[in-house]
C-alpha atoms as a PDB file:
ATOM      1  CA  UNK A   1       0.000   0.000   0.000  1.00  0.00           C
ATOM      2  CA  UNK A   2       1.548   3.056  -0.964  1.00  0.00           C
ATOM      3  CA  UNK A   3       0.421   5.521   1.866  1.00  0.00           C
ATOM      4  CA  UNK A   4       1.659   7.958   4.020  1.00  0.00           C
ATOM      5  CA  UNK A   5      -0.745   7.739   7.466  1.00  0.00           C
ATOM      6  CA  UNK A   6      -1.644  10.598   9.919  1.00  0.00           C
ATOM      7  CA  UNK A   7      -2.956  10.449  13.354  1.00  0.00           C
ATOM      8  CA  UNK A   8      -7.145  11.543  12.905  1.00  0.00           C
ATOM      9  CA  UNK A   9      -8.367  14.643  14.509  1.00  0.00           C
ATOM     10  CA  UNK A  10      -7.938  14.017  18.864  1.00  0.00           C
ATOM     11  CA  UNK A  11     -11.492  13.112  20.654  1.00  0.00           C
ATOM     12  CA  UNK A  12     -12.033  12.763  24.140  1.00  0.00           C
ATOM     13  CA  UNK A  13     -12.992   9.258  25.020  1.00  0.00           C
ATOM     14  CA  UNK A  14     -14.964   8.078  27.808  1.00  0.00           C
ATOM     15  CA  UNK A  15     -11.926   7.799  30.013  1.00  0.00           C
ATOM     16  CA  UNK A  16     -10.692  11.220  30.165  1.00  0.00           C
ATOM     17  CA  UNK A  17      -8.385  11.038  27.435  1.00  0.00           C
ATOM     18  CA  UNK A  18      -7.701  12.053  24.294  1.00  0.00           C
ATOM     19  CA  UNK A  19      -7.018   9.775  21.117  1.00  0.00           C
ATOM     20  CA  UNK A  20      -6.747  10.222  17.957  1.00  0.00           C
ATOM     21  CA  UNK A  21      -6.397   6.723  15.452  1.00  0.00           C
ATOM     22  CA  UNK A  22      -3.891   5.877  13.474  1.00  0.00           C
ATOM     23  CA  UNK A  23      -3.990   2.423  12.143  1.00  0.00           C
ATOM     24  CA  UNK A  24      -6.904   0.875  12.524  1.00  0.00           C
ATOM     25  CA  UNK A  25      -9.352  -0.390   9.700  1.00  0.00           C
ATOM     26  CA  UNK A  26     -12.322  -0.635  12.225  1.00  0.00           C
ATOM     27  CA  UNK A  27     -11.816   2.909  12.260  1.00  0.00           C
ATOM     28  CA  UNK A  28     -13.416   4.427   9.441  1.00  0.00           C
ATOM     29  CA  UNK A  29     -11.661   7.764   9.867  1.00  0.00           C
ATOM     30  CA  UNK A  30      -8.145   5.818   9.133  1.00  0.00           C
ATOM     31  CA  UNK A  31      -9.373   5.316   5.687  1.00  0.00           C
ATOM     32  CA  UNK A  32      -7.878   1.296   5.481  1.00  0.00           C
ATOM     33  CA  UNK A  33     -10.186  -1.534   4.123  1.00  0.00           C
ATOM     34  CA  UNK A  34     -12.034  -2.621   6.908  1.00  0.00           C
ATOM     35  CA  UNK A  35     -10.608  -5.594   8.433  1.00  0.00           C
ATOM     36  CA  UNK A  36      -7.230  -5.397   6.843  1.00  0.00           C
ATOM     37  CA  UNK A  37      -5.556  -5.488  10.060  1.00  0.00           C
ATOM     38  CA  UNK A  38      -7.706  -7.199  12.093  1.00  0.00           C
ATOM     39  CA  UNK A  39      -4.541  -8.491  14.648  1.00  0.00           C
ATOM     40  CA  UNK A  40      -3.607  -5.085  15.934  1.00  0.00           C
ATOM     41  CA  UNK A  41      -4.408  -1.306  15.737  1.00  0.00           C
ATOM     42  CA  UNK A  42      -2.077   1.872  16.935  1.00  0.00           C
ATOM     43  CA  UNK A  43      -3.466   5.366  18.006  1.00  0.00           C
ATOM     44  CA  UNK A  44      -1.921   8.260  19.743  1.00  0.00           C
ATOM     45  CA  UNK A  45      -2.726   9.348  22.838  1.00  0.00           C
ATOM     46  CA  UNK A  46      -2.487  12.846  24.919  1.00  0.00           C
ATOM     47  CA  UNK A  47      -2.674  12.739  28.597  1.00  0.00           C
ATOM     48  CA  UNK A  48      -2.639  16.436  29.465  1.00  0.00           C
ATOM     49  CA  UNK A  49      -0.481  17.858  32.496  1.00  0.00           C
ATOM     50  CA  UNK A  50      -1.328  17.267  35.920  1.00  0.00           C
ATOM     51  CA  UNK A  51      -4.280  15.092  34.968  1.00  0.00           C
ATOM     52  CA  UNK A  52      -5.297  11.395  34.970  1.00  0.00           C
ATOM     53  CA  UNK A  53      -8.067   8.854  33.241  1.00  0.00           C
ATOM     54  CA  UNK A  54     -10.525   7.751  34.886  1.00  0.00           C
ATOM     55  CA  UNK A  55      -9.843   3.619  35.888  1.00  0.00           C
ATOM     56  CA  UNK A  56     -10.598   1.613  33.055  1.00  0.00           C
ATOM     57  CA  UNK A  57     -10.695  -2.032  31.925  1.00  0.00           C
ATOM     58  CA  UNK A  58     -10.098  -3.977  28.947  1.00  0.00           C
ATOM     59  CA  UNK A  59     -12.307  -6.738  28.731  1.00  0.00           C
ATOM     60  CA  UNK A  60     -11.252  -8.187  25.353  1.00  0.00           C
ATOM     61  CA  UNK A  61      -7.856  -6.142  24.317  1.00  0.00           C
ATOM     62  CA  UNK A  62      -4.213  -6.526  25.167  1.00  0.00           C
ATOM     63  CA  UNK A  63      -2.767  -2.896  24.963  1.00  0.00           C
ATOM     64  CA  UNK A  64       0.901  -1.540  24.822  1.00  0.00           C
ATOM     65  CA  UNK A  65       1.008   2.296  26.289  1.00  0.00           C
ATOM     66  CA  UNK A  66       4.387   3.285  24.502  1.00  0.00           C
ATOM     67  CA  UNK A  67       5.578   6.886  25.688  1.00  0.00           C
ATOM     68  CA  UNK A  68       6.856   9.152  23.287  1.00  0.00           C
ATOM     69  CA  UNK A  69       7.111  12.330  25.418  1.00  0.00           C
ATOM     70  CA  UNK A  70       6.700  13.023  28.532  1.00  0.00           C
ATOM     71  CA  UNK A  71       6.113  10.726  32.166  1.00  0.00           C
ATOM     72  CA  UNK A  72       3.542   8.555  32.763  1.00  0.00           C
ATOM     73  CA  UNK A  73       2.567   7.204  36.197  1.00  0.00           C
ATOM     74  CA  UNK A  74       1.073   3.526  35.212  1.00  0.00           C
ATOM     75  CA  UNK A  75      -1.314   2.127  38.065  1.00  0.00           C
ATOM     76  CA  UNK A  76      -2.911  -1.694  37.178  1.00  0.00           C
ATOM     77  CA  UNK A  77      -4.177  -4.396  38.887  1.00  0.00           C
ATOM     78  CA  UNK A  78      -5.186  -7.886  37.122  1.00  0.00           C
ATOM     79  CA  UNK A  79      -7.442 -10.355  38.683  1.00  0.00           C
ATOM     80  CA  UNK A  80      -4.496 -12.473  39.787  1.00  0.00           C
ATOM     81  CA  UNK A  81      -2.387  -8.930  41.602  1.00  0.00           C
ATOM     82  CA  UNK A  82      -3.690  -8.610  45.846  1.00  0.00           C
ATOM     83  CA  UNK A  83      -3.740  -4.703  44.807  1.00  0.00           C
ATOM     84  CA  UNK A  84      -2.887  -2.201  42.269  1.00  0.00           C
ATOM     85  CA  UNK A  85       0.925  -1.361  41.280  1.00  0.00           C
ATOM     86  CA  UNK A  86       2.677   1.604  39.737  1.00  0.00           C
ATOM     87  CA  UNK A  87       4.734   1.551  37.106  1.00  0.00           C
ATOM     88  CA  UNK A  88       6.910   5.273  36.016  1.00  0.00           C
ATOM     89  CA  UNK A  89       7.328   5.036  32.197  1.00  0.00           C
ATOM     90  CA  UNK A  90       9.698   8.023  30.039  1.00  0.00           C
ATOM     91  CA  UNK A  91       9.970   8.170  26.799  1.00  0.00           C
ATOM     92  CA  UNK A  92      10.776   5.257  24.848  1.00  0.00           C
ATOM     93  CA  UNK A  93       9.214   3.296  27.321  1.00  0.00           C
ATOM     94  CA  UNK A  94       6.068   1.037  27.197  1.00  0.00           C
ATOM     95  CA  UNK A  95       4.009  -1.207  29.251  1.00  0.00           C
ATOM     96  CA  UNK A  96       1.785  -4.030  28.982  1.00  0.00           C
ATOM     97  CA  UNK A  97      -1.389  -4.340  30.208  1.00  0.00           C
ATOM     98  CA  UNK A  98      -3.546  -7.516  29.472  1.00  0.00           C
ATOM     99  CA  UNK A  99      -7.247  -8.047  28.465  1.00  0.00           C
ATOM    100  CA  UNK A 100      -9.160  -7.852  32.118  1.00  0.00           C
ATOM    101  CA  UNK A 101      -6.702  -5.661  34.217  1.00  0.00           C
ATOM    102  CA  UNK A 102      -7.794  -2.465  35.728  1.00  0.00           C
ATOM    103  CA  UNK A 103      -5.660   0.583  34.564  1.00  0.00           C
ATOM    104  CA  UNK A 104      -5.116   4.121  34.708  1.00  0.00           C
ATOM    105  CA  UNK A 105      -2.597   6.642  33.204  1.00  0.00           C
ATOM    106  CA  UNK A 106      -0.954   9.538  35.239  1.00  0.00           C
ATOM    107  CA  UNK A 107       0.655  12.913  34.216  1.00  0.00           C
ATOM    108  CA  UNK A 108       1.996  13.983  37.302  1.00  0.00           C
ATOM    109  CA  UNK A 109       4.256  17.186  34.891  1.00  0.00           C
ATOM    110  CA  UNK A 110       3.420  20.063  33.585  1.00  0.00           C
ATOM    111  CA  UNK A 111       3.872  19.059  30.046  1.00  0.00           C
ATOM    112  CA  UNK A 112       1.581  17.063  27.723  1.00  0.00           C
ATOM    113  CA  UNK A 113       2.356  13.131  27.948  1.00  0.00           C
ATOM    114  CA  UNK A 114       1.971  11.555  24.140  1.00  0.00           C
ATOM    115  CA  UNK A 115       1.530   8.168  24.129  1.00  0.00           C
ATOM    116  CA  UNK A 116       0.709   5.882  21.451  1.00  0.00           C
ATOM    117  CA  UNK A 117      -1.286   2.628  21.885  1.00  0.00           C
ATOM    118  CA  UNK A 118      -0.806  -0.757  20.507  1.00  0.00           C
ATOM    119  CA  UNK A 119      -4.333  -2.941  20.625  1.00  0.00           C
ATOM    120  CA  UNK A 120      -4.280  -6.693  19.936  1.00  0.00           C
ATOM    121  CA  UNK A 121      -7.201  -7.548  18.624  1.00  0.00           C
ATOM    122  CA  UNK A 122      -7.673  -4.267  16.684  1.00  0.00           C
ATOM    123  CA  UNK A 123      -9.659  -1.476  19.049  1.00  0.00           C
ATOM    124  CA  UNK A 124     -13.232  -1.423  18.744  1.00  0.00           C
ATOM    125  CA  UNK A 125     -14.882   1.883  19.114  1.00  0.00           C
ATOM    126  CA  UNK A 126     -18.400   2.449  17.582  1.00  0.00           C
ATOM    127  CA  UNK A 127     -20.507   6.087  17.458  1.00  0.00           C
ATOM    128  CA  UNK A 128     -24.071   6.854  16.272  1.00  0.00           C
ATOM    129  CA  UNK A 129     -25.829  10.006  16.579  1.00  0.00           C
ATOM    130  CA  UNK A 130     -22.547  11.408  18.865  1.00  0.00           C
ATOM    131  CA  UNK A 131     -23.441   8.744  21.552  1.00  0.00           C
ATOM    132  CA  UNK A 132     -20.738   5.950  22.406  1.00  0.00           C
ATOM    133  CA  UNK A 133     -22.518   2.411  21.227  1.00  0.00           C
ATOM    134  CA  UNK A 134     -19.662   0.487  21.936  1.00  0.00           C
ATOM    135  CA  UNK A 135     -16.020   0.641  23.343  1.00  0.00           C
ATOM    136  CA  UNK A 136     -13.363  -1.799  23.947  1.00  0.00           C
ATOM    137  CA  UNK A 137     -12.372   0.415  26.965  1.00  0.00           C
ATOM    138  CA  UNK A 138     -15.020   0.331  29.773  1.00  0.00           C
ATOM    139  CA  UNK A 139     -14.515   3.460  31.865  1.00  0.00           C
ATOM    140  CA  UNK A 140     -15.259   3.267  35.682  1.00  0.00           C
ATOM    141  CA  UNK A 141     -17.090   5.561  38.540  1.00  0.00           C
ATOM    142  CA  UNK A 142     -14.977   4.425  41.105  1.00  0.00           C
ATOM    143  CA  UNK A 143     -11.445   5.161  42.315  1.00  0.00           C
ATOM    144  CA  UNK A 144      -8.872   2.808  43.867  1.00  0.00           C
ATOM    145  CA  UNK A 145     -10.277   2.865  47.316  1.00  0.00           C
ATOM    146  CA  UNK A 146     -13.919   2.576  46.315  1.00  0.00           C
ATOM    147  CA  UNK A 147     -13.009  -0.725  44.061  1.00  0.00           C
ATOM    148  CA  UNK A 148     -11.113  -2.517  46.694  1.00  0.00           C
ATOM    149  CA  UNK A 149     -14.018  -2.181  49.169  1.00  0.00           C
ATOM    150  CA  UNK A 150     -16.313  -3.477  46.434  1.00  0.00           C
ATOM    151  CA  UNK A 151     -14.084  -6.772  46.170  1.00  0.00           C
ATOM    152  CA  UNK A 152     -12.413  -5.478  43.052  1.00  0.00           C
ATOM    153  CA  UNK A 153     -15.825  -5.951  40.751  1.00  0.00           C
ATOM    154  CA  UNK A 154     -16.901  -2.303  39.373  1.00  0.00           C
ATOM    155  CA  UNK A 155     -20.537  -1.029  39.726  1.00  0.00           C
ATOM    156  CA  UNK A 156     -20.845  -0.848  35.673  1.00  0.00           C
ATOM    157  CA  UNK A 157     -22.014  -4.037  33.658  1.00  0.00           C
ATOM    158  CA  UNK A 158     -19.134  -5.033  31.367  1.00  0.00           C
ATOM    159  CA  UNK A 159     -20.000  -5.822  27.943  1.00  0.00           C
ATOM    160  CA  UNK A 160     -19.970  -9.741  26.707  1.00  0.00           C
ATOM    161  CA  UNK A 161     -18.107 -11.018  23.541  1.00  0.00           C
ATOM    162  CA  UNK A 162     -21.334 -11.381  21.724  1.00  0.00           C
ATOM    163  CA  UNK A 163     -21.829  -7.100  22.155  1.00  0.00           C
ATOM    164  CA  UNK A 164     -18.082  -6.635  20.669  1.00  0.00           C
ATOM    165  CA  UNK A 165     -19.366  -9.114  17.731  1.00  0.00           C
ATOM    166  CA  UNK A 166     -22.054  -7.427  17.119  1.00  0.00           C
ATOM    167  CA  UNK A 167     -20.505  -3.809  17.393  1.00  0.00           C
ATOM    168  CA  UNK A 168     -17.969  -5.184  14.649  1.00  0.00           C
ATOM    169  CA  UNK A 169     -21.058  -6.471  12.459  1.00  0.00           C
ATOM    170  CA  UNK A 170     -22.208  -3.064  12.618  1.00  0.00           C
ATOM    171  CA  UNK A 171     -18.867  -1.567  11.643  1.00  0.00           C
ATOM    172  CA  UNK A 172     -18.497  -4.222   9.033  1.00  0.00           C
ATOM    173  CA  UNK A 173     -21.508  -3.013   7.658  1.00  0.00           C
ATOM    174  CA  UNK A 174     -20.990   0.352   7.956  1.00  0.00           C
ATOM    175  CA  UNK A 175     -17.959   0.354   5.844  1.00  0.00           C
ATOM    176  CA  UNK A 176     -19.061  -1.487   2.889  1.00  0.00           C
ATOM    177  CA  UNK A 177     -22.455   0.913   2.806  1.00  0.00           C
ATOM    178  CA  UNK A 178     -20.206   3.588   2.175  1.00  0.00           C
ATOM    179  CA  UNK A 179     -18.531   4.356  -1.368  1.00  0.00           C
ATOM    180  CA  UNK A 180     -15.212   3.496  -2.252  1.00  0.00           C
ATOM    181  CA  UNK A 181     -12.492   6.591  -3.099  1.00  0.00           C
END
């Protein structure tokens, strides 16, 4: 494919942050053939200063937070973990964090952390009418405290596998409906 590929316009997602995709043919707005990388999707991300996301899981994704500039304060906790860790990550620095752990990403500076992500399956975001159908990333209510005391199991309903199926049926769809360049 002989392409040159730019980040789409930043949104703010449901967590706090803001994204903008790069590669990733669920993602309309990339302008790839939908499903032609189906293993793996990248978008940047902007964590502004002296701010944080709201805790969020990833019920069906494997992600890699890779800084490019900035710090990053890390804090996850998967099933198997007794309580949350924190992980500092500079530039040229990623972490891991695997489908079903809790997460949340800290700026502690005063500058702008960018960050891209790496999602394995490709990320699954869907939008109708400006209202958030579906998203791979299920944003909590609770903070760190508030969690524990609940036995680690959020308030929120997480979606099954049969809703992400569906949401990328409706993506499918969505891209062939619409006319080729």
């Amino acid at each position: 494919m002989r392409r040159v590929f730019e980040t789409t316009q930043p949104f703010r997602v449901p967590d706090g942050t803001l994204v903008a995709a790069l590669l990733n043919s669920k993602d309309r707005r990339c302008g790839l053939p939908f499903g032609l990388l189906d293993d793996f999707s990248i978008a940047a991300g902007t964590i502004g200063p002296r701010s944080k996301s709201k805790i969020h899981l990833l019920p069906f994704v494997t992600q890699v937070t890779f800084v490019r500039r900035g710090k990053l304060q890390v804090c996850m906790k998967a099933a198997r973990d007794a309580a949350p860790y924190r992980l500092r990550v500079g530039p040229d620095q990623a972490v891991l964090t695997e489908c079903g752990t809790l997460l949340q990403l800290a700026n502690d500076g005063a500058r702008p952390c960018e960050v891209l992500y790496i999602a394995s399956p490709a990320y699954l975001f869907e939008v109708a009418n400006d209202r958030v159908v579906y998203d791979d990333a299920v944003a909590l209510a609770e903070d760190w405290p508030r969690l524990a005391a609940a036995g680690w199991h959020p308030a929120r309903r997480l979606p099954t596998i049969g809703e992400r199926r569906r949401a990328a049926r409706r993506l499918a769809a969505t891209a062939a409906a619409r006319p080729r360049p």
